[in-house]
PDB file of N, CA and C in Angstrom:
ATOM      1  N   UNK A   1     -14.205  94.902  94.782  1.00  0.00           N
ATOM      2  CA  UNK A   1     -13.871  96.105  94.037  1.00  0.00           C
ATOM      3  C   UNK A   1     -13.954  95.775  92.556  1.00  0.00           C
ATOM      4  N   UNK A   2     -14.561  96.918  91.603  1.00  0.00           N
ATOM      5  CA  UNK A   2     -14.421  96.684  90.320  1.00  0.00           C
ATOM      6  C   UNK A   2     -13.629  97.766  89.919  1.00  0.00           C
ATOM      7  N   UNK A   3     -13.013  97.498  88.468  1.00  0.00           N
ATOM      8  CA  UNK A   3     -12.558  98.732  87.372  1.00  0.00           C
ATOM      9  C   UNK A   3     -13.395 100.092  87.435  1.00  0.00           C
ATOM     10  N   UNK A   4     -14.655  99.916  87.523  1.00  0.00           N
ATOM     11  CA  UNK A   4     -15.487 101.117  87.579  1.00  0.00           C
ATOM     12  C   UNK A   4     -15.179 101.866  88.849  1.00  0.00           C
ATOM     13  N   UNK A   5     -14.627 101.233  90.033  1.00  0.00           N
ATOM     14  CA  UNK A   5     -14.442 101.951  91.291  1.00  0.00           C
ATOM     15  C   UNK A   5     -13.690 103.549  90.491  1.00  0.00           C
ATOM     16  N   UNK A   6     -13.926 104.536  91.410  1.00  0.00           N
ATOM     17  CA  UNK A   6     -13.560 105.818  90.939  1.00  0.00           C
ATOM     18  C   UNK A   6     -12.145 105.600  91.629  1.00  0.00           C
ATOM     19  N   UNK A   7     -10.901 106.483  91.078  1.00  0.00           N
ATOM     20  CA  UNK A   7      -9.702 106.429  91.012  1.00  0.00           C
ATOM     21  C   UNK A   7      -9.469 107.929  91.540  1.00  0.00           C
ATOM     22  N   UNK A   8      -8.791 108.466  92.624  1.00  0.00           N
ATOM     23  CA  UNK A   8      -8.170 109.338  93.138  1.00  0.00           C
ATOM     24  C   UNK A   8      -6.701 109.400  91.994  1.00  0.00           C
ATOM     25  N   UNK A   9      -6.820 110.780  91.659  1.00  0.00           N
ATOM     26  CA  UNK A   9      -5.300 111.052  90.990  1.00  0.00           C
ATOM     27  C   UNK A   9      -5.091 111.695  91.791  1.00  0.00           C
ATOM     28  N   UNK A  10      -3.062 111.163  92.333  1.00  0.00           N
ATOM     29  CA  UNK A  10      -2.952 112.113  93.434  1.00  0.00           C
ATOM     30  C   UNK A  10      -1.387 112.456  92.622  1.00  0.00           C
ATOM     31  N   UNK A  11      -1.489 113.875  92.799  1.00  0.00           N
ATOM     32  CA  UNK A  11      -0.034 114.822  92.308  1.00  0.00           C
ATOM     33  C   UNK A  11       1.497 114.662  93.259  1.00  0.00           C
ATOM     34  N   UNK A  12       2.260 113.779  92.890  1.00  0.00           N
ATOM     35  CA  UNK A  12       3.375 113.695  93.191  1.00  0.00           C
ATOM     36  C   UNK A  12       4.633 114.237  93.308  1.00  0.00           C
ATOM     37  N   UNK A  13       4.313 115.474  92.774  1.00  0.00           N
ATOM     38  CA  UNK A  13       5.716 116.455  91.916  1.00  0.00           C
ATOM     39  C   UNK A  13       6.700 115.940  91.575  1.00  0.00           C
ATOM     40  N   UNK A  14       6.775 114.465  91.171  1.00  0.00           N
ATOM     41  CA  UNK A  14       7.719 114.194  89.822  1.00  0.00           C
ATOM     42  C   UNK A  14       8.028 112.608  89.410  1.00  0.00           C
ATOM     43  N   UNK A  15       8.816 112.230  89.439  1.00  0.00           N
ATOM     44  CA  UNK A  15       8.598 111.287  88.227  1.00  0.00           C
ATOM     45  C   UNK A  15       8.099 109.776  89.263  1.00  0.00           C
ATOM     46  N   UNK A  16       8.907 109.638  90.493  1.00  0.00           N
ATOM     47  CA  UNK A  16       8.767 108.355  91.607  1.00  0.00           C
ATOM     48  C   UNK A  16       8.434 108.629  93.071  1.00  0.00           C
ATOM     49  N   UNK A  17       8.134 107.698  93.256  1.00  0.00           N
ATOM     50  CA  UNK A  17       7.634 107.826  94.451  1.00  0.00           C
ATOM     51  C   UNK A  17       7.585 106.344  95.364  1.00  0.00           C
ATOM     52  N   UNK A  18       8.281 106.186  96.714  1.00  0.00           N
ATOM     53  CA  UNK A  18       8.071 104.824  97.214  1.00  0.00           C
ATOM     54  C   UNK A  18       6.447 104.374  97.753  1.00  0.00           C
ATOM     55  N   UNK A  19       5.844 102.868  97.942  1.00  0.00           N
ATOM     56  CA  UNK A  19       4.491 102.597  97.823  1.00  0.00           C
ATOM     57  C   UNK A  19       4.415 103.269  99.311  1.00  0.00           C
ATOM     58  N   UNK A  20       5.535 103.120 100.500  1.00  0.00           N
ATOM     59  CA  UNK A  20       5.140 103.381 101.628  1.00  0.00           C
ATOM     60  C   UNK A  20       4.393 105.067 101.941  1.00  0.00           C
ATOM     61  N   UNK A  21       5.435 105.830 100.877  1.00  0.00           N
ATOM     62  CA  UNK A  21       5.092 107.249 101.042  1.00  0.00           C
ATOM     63  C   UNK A  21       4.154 107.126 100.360  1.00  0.00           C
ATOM     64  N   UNK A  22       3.469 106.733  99.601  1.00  0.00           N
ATOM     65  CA  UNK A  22       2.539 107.240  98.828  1.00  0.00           C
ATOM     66  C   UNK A  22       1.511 106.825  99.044  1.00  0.00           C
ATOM     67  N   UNK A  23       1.405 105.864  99.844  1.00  0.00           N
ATOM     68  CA  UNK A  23      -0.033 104.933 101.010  1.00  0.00           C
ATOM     69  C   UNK A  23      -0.323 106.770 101.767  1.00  0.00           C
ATOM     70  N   UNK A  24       0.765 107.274 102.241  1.00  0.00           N
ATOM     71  CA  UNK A  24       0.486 108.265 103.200  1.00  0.00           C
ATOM     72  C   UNK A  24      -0.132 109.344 102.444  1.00  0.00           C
ATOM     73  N   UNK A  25       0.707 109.370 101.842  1.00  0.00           N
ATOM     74  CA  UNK A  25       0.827 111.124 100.789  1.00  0.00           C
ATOM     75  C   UNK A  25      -0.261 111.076 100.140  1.00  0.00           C
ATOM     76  N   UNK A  26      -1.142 110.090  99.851  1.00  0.00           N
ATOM     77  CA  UNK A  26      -2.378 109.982  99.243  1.00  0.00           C
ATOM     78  C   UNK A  26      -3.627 109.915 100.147  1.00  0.00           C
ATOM     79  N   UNK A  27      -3.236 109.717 101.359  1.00  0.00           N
ATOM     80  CA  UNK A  27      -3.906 109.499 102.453  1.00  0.00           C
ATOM     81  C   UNK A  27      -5.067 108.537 103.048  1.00  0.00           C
ATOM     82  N   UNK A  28      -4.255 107.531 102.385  1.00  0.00           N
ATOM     83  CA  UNK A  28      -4.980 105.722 101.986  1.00  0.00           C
ATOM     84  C   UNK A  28      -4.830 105.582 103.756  1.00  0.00           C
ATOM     85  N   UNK A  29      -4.102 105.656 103.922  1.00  0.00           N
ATOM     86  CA  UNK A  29      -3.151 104.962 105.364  1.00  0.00           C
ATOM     87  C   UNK A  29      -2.585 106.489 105.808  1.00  0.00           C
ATOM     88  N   UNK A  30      -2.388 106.892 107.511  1.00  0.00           N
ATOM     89  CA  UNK A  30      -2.120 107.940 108.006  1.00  0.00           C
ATOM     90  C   UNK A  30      -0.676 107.686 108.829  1.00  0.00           C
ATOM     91  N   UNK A  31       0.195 106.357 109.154  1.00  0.00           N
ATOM     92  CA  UNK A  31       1.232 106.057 110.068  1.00  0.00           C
ATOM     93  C   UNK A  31       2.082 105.733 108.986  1.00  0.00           C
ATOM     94  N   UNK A  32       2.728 105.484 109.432  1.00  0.00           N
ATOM     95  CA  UNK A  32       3.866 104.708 108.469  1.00  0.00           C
ATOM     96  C   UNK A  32       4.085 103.418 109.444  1.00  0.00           C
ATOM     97  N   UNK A  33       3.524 103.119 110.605  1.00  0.00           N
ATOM     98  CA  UNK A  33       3.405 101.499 111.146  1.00  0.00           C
ATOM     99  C   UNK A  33       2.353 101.116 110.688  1.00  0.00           C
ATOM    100  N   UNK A  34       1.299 102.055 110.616  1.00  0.00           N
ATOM    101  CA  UNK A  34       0.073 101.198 109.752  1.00  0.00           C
ATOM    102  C   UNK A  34       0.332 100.513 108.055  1.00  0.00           C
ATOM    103  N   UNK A  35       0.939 101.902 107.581  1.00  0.00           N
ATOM    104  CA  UNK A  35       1.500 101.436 106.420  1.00  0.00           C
ATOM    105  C   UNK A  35       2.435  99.937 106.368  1.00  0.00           C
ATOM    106  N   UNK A  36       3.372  99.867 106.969  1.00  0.00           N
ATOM    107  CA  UNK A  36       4.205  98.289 107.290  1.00  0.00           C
ATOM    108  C   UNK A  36       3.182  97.543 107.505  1.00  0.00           C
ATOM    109  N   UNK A  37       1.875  97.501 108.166  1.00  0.00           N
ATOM    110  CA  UNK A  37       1.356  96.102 108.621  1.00  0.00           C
ATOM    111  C   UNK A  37       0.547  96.201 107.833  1.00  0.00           C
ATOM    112  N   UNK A  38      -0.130  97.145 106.942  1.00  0.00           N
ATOM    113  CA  UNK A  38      -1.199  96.482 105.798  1.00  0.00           C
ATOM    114  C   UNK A  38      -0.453  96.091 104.715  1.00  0.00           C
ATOM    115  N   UNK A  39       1.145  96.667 104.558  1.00  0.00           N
ATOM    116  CA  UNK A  39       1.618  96.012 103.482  1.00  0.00           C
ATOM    117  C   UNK A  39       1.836  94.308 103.589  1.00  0.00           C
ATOM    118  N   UNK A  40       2.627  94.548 104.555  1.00  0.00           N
ATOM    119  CA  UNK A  40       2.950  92.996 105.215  1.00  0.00           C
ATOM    120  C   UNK A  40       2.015  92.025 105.173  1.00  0.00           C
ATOM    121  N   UNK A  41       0.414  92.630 105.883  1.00  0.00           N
ATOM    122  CA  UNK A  41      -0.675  91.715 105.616  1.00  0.00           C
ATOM    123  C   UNK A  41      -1.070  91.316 104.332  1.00  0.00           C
ATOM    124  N   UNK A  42      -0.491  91.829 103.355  1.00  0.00           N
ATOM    125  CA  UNK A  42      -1.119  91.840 102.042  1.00  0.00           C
ATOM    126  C   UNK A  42      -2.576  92.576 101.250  1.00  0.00           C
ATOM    127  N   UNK A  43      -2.734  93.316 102.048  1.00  0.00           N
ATOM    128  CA  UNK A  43      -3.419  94.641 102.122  1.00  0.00           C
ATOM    129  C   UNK A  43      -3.535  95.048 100.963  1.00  0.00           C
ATOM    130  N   UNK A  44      -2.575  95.746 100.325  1.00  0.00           N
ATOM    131  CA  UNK A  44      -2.132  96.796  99.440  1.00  0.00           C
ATOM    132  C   UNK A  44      -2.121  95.766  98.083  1.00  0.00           C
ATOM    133  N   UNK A  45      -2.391  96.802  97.065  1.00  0.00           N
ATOM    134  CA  UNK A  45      -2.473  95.866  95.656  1.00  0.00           C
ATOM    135  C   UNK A  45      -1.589  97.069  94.678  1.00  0.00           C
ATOM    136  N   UNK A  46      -0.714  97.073  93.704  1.00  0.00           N
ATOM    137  CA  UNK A  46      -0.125  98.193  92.446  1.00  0.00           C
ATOM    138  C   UNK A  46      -0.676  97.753  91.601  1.00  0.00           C
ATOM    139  N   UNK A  47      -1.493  98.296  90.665  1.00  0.00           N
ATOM    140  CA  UNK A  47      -2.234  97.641  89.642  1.00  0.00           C
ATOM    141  C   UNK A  47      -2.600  96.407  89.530  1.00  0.00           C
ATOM    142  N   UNK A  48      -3.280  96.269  90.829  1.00  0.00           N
ATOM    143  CA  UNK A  48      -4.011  94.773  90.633  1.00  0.00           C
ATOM    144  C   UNK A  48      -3.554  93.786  91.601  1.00  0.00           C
ATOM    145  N   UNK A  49      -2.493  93.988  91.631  1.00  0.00           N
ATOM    146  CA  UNK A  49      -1.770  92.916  92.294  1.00  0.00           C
ATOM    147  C   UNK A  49      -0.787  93.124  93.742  1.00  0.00           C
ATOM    148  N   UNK A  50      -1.415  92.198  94.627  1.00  0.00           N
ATOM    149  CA  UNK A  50      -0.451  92.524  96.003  1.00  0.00           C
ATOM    150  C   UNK A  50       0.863  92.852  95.996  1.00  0.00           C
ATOM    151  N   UNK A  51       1.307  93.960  96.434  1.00  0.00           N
ATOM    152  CA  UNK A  51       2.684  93.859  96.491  1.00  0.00           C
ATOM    153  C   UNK A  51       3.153  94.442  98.158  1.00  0.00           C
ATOM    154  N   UNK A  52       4.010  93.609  98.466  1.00  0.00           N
ATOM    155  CA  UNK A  52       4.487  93.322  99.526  1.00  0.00           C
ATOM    156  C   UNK A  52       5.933  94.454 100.190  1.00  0.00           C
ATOM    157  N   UNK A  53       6.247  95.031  98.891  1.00  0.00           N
ATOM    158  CA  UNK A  53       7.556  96.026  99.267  1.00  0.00           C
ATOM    159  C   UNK A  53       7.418  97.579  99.502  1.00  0.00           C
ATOM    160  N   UNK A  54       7.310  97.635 100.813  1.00  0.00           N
ATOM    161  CA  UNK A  54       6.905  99.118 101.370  1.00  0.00           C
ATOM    162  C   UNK A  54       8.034  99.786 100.420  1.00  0.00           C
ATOM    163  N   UNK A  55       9.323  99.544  99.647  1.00  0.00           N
ATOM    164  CA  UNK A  55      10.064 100.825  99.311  1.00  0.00           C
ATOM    165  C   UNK A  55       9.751 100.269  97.645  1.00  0.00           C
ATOM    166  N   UNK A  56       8.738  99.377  97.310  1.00  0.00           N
ATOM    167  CA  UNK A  56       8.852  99.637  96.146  1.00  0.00           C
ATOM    168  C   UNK A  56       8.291 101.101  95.178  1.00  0.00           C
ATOM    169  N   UNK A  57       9.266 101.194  94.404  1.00  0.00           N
ATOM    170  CA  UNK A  57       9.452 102.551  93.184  1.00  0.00           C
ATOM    171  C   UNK A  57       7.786 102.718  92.416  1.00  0.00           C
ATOM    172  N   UNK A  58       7.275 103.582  92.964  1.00  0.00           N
ATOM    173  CA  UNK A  58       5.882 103.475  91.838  1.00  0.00           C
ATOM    174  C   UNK A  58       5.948 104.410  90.938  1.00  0.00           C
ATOM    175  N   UNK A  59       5.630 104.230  90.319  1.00  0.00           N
ATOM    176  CA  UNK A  59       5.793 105.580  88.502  1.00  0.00           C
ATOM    177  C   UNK A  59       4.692 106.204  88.068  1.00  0.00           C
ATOM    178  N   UNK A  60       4.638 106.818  87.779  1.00  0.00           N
ATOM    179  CA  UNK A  60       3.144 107.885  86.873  1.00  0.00           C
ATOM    180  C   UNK A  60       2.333 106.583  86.733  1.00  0.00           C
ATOM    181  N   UNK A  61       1.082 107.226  86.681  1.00  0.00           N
ATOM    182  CA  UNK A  61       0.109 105.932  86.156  1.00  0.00           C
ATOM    183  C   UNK A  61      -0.224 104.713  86.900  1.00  0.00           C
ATOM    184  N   UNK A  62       0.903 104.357  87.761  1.00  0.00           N
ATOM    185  CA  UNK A  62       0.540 103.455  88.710  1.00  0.00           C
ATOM    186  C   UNK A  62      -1.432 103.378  89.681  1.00  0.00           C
ATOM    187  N   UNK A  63      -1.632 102.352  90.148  1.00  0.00           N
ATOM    188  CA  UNK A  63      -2.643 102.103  90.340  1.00  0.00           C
ATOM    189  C   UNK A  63      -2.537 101.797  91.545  1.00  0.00           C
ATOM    190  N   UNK A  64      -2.479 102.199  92.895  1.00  0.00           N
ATOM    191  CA  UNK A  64      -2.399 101.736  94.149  1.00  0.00           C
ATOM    192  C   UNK A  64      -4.332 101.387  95.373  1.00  0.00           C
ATOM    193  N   UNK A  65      -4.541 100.408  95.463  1.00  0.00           N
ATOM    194  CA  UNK A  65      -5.529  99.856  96.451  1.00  0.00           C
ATOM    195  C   UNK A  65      -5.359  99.735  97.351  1.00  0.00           C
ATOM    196  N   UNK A  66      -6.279 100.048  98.412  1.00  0.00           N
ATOM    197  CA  UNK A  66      -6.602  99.782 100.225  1.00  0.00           C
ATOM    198  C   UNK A  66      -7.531  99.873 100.327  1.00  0.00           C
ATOM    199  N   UNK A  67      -8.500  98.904 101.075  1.00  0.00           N
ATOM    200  CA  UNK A  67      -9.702  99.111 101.858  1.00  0.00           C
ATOM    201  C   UNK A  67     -10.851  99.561 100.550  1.00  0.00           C
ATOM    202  N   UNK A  68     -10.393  98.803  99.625  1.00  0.00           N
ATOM    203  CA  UNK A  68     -11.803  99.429  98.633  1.00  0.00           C
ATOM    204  C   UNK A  68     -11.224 101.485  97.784  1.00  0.00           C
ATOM    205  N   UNK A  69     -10.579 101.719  98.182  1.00  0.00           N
ATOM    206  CA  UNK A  69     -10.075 103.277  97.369  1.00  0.00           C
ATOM    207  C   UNK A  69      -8.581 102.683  96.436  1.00  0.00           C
ATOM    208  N   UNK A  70      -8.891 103.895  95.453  1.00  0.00           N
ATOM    209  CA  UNK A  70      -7.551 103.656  94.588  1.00  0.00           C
ATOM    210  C   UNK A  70      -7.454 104.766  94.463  1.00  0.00           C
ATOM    211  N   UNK A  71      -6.142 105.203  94.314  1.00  0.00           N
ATOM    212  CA  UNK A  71      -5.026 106.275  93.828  1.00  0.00           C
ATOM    213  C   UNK A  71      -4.270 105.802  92.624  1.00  0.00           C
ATOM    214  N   UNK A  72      -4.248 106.907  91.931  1.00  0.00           N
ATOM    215  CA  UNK A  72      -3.375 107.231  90.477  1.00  0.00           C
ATOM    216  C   UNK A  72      -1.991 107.384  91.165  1.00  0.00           C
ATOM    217  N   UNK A  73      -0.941 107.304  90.375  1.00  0.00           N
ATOM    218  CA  UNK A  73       0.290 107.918  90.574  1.00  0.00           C
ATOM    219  C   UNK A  73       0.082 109.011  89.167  1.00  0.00           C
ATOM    220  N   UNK A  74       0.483 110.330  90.055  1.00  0.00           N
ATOM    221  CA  UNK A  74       0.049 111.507  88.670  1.00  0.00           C
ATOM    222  C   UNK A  74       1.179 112.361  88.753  1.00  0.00           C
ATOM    223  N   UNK A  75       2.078 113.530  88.015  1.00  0.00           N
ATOM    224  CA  UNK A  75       3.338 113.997  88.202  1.00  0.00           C
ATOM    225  C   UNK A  75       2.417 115.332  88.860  1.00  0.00           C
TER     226      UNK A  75
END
């Protein structure tokens, strides 16, 4: 994957959002067991970088990866 990859902004209605819901709500990932095991596998990247905590807090602007797609965090 590069920087040039195109970026999905996806509308959150407001300020946070956890990575697990927002794997879904963006529609990266469709379970929420799928969601646990690509996090767990190390799957998932927040701006760049693996992160491992299905309830971590993501904020506007955030940068979420799977499988080659990225999502914005957008209000």
């Amino acid at each position: 994957m590069t920087n040039s990859d195109p970026i999905d902004d996806v509308s959150i209605g407001g300020d946070s959002i956890r990575l697990g819901q927002f794997l879904k709500f963006a529609g990266l990932l469709d379970t929420g067991g799928i969601v646990k095991e690509a996090i767990i596998d190390g799957l998932v990247s927040v701006n760049g970088e693996v992160d491992r905590r299905r309830g971590r807090q993501l904020q506007l602007g955030d940068v979420v990866s799977f499988d080659g797609r990225r999502a914005r965090v957008c209000p």
